[in-house]
Protein backbone atom coordinates (compact mmCIF):
# COMPACT_ATOMS: atom_id res chain seq x y z
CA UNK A 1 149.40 41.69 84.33
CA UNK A 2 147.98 42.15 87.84
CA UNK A 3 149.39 38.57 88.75
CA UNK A 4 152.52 39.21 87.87
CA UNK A 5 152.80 42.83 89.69
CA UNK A 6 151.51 40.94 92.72
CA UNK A 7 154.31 38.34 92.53
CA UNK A 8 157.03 40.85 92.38
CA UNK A 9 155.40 42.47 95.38
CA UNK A 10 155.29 39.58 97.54
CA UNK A 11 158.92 39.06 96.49
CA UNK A 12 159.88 42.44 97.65
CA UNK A 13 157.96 41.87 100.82
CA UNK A 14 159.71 39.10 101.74
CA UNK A 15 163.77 39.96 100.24
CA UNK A 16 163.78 43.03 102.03
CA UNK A 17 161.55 42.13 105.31
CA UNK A 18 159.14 45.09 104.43
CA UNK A 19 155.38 45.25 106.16
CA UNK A 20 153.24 43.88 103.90
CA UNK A 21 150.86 46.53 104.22
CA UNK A 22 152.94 49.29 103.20
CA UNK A 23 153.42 47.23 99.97
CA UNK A 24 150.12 45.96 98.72
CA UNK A 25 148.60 49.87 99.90
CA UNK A 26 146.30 48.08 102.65
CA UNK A 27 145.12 50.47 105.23
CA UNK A 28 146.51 50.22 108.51
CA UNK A 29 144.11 50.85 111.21
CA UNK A 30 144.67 51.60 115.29
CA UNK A 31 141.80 51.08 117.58
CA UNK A 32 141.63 52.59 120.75
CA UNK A 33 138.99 50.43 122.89
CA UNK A 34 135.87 51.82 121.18
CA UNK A 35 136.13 55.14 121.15
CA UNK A 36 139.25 56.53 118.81
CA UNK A 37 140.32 54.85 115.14
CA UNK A 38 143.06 55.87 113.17
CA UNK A 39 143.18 54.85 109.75
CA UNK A 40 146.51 55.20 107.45
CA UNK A 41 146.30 54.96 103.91
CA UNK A 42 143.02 56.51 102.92
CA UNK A 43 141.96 57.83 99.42
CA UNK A 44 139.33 60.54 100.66
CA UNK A 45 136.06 60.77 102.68
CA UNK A 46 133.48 59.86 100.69
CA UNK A 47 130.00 59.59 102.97
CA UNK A 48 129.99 61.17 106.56
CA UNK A 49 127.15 61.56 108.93
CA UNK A 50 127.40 61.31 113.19
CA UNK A 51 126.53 57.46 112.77
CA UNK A 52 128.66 56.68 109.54
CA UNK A 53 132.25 57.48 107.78
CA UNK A 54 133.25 55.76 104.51
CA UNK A 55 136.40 55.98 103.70
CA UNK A 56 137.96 55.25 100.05
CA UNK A 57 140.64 52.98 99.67
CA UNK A 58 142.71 51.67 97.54
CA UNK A 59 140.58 48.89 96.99
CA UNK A 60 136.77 48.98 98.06
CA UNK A 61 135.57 51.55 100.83
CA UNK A 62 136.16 51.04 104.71
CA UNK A 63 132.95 51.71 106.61
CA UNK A 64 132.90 52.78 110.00
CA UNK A 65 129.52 52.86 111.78
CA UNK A 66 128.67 54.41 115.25
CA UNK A 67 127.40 56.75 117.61
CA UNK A 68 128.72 60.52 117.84
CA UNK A 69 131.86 60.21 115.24
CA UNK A 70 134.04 62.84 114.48
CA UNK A 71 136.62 63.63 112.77
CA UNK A 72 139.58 64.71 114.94
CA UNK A 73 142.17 64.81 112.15
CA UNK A 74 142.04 64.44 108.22
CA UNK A 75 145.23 64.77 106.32
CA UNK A 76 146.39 63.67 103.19
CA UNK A 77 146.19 59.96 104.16
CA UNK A 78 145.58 59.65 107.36
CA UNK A 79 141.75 60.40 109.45
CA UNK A 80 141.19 60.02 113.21
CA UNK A 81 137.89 59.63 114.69
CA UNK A 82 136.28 59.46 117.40
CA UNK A 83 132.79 58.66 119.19
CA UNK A 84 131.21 55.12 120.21
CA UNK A 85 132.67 52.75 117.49
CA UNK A 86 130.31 49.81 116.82
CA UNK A 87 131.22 48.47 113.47
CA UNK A 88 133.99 48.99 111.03
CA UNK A 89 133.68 46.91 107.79
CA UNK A 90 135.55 46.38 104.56
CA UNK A 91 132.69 47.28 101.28
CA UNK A 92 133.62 46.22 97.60
């Protein structure tokens, strides 16, 4: 079932000329040099300490590791950070 919802996605994708991310529910992430991070997309907050922020997504968890984060924003899908970004990694 999951192939087949996945081949009438990528169709969609590419009839209509849609981003790809917005269809497959991929988060789409902004880096400012290594200090800001936006993330789109976002299911929730689900660890955060000054040196780490996971983030649930769709599929897996987005960790972002550092020095000083903080959370600038939070809304319903969207998070911006801040603080010395020194990793940011995709967890199953």
């Amino acid at each position: 079932m999951r192939r087949w919802r996945k081949k009438i996605r990528d169709l969609t994708v590419s009839a209509l000329d849609l981003p790809e991310d917005l269809v497959h529910g991929v988060p789409r992430m902004i880096l400012t040099g290594d200090m800001r991070l936006a993330v789109e997309r976002h299911r929730g907050v689900d660890l955060f300490s000054g040196e780490l922020l996971r983030l649930k997504l769709e599929e897996g968890k987005l960790e972002i590791a550092g020095q000083g984060l903080v959370i600038r924003t939070i809304g319903r899908d969207e998070i911006q950070v801040e603080g010395k970004i020194e990793r940011i990694q995709f967890v199953k």
